[in-house]
PDB file of N, CA and C in Angstrom:
ATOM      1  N   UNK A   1      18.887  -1.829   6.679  1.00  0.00           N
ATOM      2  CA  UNK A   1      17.903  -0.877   7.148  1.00  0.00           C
ATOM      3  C   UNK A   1      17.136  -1.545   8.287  1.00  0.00           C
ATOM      4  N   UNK A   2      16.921  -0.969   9.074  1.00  0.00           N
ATOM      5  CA  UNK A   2      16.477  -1.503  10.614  1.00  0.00           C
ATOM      6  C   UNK A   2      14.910  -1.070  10.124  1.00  0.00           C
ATOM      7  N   UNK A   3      14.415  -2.191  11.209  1.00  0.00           N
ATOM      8  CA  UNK A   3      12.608  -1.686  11.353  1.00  0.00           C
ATOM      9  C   UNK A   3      12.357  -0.499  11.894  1.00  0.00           C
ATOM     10  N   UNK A   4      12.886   0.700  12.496  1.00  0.00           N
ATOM     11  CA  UNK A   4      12.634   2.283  12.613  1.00  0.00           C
ATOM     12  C   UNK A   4      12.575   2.987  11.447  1.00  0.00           C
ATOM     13  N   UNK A   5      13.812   2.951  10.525  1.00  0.00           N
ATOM     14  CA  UNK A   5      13.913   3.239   9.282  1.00  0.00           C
ATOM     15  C   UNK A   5      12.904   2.862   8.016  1.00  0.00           C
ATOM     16  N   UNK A   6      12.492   1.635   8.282  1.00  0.00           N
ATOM     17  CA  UNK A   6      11.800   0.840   7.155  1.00  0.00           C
ATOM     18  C   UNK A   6      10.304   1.411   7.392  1.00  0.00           C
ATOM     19  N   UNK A   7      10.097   1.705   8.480  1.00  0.00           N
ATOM     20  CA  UNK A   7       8.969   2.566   9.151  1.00  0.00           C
ATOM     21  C   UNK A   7       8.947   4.015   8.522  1.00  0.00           C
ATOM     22  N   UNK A   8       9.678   4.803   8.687  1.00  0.00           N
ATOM     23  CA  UNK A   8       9.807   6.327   8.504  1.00  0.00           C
ATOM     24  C   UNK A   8       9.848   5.886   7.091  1.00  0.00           C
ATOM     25  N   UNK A   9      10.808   5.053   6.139  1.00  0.00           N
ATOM     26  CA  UNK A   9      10.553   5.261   4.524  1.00  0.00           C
ATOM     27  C   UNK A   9       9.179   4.594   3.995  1.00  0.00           C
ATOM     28  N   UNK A  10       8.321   4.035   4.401  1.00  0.00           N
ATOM     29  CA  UNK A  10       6.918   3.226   4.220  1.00  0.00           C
ATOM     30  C   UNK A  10       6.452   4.949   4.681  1.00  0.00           C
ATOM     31  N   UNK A  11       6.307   5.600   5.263  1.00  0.00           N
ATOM     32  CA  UNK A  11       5.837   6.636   6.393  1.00  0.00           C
ATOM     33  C   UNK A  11       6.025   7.851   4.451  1.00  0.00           C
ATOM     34  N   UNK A  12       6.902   7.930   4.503  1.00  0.00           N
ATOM     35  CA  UNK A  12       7.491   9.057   3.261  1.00  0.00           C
ATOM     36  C   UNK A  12       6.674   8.398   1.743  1.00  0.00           C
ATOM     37  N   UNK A  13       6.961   7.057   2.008  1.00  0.00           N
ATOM     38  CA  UNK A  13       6.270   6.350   0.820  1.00  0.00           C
ATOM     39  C   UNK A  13       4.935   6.552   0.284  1.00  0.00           C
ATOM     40  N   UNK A  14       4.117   6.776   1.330  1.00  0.00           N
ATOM     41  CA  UNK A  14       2.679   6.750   1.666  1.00  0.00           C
ATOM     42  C   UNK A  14       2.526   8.026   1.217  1.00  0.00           C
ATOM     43  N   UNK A  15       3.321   9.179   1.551  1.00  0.00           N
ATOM     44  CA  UNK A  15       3.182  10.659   1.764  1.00  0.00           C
ATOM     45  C   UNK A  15       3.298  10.977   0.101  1.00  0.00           C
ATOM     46  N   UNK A  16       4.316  10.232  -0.283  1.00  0.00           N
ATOM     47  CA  UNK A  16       4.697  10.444  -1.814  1.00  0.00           C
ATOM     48  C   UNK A  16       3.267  10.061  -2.679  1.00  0.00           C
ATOM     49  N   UNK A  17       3.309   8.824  -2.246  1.00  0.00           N
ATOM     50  CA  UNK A  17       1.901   8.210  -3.032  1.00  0.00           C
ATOM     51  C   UNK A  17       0.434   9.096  -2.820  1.00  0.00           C
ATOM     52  N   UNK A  18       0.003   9.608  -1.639  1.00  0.00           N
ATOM     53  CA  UNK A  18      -0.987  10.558  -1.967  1.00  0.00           C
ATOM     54  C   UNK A  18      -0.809  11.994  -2.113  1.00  0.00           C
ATOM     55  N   UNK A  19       0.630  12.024  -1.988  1.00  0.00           N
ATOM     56  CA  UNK A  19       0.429  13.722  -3.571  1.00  0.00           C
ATOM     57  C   UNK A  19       0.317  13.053  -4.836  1.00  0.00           C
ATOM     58  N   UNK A  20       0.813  11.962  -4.981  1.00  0.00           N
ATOM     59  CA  UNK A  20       1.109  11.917  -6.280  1.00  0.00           C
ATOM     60  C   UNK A  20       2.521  11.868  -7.170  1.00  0.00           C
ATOM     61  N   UNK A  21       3.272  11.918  -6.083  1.00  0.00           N
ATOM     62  CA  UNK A  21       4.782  12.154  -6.206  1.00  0.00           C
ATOM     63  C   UNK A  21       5.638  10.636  -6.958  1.00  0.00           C
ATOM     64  N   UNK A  22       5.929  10.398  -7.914  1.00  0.00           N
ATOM     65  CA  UNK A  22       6.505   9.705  -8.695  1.00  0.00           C
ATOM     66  C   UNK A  22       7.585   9.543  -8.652  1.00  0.00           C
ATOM     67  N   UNK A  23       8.290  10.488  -8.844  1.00  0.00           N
ATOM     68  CA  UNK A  23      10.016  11.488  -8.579  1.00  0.00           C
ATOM     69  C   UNK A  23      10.217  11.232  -7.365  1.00  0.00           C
ATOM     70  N   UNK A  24       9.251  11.382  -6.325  1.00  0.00           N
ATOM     71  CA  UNK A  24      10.072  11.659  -4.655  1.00  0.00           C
ATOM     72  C   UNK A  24       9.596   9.581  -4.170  1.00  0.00           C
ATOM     73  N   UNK A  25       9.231   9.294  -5.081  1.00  0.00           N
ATOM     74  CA  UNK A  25       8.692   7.747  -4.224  1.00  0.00           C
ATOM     75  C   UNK A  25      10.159   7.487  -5.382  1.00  0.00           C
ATOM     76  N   UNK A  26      10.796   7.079  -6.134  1.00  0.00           N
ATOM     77  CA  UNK A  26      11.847   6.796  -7.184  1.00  0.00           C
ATOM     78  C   UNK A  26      12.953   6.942  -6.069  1.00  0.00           C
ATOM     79  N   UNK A  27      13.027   8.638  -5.654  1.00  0.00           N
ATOM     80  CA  UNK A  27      14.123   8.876  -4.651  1.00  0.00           C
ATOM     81  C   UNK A  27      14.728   8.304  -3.621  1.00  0.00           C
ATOM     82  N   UNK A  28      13.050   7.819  -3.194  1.00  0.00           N
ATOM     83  CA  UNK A  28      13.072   6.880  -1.721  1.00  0.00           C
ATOM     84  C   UNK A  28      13.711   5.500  -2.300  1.00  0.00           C
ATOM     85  N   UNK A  29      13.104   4.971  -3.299  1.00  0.00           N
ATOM     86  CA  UNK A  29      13.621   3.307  -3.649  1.00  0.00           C
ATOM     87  C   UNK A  29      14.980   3.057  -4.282  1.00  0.00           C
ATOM     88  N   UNK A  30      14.899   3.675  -5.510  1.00  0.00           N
ATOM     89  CA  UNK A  30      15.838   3.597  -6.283  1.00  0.00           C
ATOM     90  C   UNK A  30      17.406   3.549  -5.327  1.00  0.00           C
ATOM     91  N   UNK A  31      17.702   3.753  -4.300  1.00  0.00           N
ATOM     92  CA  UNK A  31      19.086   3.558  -3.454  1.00  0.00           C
ATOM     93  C   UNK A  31      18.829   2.057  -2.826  1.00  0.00           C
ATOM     94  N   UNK A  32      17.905   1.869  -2.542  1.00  0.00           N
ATOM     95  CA  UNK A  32      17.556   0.642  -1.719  1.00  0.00           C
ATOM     96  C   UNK A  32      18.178  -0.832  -2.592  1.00  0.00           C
ATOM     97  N   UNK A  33      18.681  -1.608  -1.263  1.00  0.00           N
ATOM     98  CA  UNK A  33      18.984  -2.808  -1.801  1.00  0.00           C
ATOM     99  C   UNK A  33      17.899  -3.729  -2.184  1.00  0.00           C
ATOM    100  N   UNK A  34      17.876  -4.993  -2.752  1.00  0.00           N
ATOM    101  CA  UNK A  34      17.026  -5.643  -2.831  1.00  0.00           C
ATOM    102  C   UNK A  34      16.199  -6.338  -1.514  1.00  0.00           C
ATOM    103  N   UNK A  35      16.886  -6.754  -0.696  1.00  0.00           N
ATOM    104  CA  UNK A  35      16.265  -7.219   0.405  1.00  0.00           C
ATOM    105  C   UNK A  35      15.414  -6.070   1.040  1.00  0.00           C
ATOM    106  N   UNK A  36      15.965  -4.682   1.361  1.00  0.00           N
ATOM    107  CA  UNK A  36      15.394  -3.828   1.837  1.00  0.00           C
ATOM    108  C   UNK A  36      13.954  -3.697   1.163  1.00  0.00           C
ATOM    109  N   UNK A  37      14.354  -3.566   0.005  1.00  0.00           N
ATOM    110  CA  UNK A  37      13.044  -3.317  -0.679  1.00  0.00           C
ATOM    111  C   UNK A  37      12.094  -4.610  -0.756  1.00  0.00           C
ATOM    112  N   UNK A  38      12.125  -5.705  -0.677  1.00  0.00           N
ATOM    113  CA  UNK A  38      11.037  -6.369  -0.520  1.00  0.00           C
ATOM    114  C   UNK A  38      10.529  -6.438   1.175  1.00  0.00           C
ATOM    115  N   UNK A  39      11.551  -6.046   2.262  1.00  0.00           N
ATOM    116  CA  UNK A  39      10.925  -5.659   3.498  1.00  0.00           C
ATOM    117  C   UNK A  39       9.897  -4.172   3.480  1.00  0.00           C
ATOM    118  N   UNK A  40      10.538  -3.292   2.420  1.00  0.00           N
ATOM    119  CA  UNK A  40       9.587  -2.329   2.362  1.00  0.00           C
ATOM    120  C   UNK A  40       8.130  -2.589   1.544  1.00  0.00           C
ATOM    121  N   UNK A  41       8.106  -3.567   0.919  1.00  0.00           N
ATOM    122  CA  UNK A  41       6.945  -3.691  -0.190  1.00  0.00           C
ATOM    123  C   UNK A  41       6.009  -4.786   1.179  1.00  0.00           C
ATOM    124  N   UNK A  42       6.502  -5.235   1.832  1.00  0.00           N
ATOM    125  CA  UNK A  42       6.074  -6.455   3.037  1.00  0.00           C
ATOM    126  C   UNK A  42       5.323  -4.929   3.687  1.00  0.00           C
ATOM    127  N   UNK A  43       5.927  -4.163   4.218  1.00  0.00           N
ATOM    128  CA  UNK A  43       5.644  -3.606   5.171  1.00  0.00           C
ATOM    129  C   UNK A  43       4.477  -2.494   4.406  1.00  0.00           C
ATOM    130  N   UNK A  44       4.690  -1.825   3.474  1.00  0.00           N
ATOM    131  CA  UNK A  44       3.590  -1.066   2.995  1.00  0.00           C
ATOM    132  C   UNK A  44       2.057  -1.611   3.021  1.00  0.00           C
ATOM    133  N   UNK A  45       2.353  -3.206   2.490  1.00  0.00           N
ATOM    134  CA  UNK A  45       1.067  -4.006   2.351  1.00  0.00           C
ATOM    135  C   UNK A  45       0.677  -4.142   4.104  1.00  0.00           C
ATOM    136  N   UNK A  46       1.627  -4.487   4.710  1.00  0.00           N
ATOM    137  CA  UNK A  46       0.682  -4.662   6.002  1.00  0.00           C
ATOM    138  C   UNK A  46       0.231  -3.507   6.761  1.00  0.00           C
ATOM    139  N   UNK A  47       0.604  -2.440   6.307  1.00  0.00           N
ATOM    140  CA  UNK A  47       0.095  -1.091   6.726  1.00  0.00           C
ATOM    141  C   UNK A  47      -0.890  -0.580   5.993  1.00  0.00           C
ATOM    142  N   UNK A  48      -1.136  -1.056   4.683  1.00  0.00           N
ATOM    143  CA  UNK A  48      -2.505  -0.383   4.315  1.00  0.00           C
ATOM    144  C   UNK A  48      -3.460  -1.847   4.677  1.00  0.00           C
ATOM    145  N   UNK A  49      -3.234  -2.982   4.848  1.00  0.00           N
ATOM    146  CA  UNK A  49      -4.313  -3.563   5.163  1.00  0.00           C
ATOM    147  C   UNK A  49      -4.907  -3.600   6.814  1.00  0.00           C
ATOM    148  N   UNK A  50      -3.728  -2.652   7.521  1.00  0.00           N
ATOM    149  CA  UNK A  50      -4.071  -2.184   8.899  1.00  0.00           C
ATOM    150  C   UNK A  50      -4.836  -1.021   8.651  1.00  0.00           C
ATOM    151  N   UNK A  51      -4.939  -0.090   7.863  1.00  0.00           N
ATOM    152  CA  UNK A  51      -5.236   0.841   7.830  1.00  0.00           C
ATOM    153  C   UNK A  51      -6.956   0.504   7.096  1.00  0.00           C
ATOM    154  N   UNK A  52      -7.177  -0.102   5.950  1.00  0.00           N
ATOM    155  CA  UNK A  52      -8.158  -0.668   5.387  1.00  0.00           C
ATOM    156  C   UNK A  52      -9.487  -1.276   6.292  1.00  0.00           C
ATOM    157  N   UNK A  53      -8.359  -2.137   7.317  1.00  0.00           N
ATOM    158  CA  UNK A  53      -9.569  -3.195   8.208  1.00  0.00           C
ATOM    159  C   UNK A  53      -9.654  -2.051   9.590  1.00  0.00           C
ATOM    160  N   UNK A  54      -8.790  -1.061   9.980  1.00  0.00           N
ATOM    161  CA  UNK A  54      -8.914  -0.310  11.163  1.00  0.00           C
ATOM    162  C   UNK A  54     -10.510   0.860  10.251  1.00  0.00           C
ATOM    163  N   UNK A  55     -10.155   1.578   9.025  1.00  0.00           N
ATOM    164  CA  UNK A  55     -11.247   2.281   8.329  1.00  0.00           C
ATOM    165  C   UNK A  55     -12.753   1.249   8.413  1.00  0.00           C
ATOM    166  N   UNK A  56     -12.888   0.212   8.382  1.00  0.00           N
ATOM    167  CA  UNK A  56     -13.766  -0.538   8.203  1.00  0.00           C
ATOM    168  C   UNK A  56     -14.648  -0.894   9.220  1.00  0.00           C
ATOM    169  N   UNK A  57     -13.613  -1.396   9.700  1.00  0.00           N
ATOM    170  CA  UNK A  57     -14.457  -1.539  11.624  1.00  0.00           C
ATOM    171  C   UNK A  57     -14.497  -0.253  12.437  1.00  0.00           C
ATOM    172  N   UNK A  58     -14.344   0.808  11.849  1.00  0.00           N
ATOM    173  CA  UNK A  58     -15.065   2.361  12.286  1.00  0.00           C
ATOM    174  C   UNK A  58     -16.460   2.321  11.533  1.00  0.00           C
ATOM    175  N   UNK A  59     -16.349   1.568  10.541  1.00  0.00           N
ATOM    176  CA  UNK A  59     -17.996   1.833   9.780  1.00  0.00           C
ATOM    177  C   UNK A  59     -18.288   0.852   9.803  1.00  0.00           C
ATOM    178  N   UNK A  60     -18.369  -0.212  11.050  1.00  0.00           N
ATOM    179  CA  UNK A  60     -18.800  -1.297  11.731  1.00  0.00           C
ATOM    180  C   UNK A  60     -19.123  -2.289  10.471  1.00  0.00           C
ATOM    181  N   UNK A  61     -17.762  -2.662  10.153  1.00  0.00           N
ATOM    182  CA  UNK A  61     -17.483  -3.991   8.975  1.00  0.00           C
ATOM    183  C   UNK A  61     -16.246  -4.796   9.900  1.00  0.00           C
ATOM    184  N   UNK A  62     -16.659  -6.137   9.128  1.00  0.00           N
ATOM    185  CA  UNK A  62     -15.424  -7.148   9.661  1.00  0.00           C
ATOM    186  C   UNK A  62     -14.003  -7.293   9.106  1.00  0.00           C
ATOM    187  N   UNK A  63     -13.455  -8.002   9.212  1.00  0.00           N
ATOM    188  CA  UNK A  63     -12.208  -8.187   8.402  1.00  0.00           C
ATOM    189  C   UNK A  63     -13.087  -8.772   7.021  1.00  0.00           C
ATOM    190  N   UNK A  64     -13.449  -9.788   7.026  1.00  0.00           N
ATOM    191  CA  UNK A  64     -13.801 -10.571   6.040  1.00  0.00           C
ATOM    192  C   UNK A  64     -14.816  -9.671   4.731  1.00  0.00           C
ATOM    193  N   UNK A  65     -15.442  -8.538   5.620  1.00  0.00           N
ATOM    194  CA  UNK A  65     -16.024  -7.832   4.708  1.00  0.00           C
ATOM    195  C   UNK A  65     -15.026  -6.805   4.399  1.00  0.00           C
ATOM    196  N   UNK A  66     -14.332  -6.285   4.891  1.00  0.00           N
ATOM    197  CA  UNK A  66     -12.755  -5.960   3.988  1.00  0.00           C
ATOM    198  C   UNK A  66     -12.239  -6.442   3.295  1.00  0.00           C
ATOM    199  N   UNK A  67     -11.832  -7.856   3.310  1.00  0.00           N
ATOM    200  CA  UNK A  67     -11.307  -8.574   2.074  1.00  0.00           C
ATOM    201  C   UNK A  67     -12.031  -8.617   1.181  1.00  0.00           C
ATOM    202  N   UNK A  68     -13.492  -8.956   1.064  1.00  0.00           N
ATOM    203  CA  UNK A  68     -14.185  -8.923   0.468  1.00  0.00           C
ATOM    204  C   UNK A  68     -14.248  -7.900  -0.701  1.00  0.00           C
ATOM    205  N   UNK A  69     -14.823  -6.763   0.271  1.00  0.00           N
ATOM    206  CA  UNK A  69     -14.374  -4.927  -0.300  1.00  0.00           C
ATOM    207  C   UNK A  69     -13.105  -4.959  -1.484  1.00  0.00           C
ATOM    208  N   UNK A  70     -12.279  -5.190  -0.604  1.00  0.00           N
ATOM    209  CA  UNK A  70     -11.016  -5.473  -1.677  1.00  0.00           C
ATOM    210  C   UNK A  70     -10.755  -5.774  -2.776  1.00  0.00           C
ATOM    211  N   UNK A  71     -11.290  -7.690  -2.950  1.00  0.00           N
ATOM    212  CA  UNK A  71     -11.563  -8.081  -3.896  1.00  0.00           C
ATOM    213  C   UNK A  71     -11.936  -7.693  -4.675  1.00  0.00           C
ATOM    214  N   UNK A  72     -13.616  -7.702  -4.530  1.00  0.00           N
ATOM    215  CA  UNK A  72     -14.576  -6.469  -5.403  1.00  0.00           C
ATOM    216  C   UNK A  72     -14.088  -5.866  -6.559  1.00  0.00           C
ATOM    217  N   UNK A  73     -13.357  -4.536  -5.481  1.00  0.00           N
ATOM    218  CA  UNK A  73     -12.249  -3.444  -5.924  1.00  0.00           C
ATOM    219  C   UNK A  73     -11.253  -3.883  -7.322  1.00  0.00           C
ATOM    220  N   UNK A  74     -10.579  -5.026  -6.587  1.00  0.00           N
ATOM    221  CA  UNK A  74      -9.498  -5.483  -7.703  1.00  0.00           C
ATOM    222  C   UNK A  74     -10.173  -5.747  -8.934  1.00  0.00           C
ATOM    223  N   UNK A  75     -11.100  -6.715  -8.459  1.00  0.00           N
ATOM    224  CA  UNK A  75     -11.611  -7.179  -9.768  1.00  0.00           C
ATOM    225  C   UNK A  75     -12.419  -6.335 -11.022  1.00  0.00           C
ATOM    226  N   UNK A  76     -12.952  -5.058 -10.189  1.00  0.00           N
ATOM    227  CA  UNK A  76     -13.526  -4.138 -10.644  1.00  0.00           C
ATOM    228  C   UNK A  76     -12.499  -3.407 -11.525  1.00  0.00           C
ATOM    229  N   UNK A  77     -11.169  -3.027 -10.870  1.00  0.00           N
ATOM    230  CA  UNK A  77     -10.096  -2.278 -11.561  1.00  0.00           C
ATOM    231  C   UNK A  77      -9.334  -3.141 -12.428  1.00  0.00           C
ATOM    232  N   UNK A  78      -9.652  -4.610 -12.710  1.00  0.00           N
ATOM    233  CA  UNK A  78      -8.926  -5.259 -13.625  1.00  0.00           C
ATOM    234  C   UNK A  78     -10.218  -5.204 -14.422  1.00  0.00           C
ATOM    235  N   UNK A  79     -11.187  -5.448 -14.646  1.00  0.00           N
ATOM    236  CA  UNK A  79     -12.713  -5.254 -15.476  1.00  0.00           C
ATOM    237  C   UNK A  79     -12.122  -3.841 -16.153  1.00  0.00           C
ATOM    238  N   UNK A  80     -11.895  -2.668 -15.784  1.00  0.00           N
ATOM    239  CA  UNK A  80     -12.123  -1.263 -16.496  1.00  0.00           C
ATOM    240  C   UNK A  80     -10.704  -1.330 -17.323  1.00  0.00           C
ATOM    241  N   UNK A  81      -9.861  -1.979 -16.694  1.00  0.00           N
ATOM    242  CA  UNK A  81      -8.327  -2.265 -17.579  1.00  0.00           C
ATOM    243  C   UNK A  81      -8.343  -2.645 -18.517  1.00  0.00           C
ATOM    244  N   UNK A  82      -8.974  -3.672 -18.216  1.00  0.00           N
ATOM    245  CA  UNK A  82      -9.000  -5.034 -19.583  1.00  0.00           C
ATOM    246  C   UNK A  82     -10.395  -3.842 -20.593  1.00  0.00           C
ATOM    247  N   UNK A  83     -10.939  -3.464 -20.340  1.00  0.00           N
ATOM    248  CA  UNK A  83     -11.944  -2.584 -20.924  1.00  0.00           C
ATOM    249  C   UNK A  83     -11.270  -1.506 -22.070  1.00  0.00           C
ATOM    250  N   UNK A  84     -10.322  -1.021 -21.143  1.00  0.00           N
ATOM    251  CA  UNK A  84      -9.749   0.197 -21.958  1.00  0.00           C
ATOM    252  C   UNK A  84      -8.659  -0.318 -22.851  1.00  0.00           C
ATOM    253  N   UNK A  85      -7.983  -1.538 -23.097  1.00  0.00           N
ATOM    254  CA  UNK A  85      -7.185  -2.157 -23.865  1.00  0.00           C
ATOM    255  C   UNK A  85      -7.911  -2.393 -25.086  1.00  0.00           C
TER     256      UNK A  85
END
């Protein structure tokens, strides 16, 4: 799978993930080889953390207060996990 392709399925991936689509993100992976798919899991992450630090520095934050944000986040959503177990 070439970087155009790996683009347009990250592109469908994204689309799947905010309907909610389970079934149509399965569709997209489940054919994929292994290498492909860890170029696609590479590439999703660097597109939402483009997308994360581009949202951020519109509401005049740095990178570092993005990571930060992030963190937070994680740690917050592993806190309510470990909560509900």
């Amino acid at each position: 799978m070439d970087g155009h392709d790996l683009d347009r399925t990250a592109d469908a991936a994204i689309a799947c993930a905010l309907r909610d689509d389970a079934d149509g993100l399965a569709a997209l992976v489940l054919p994929m080889n292994a290498g492909d798919l860890r170029r696609l899991v590479a590439r999703l992450a660097a597109r939402s953390a483009e997308s994360l630090t581009g949202w951020a520095a519109d509401a005049g934050s740095t990178r570092e207060d993005t990571l930060a944000m992030w963190q937070a986040a994680m740690l917050r959503a592993e806190r309510d996990r470990t909560a509900e177990e």
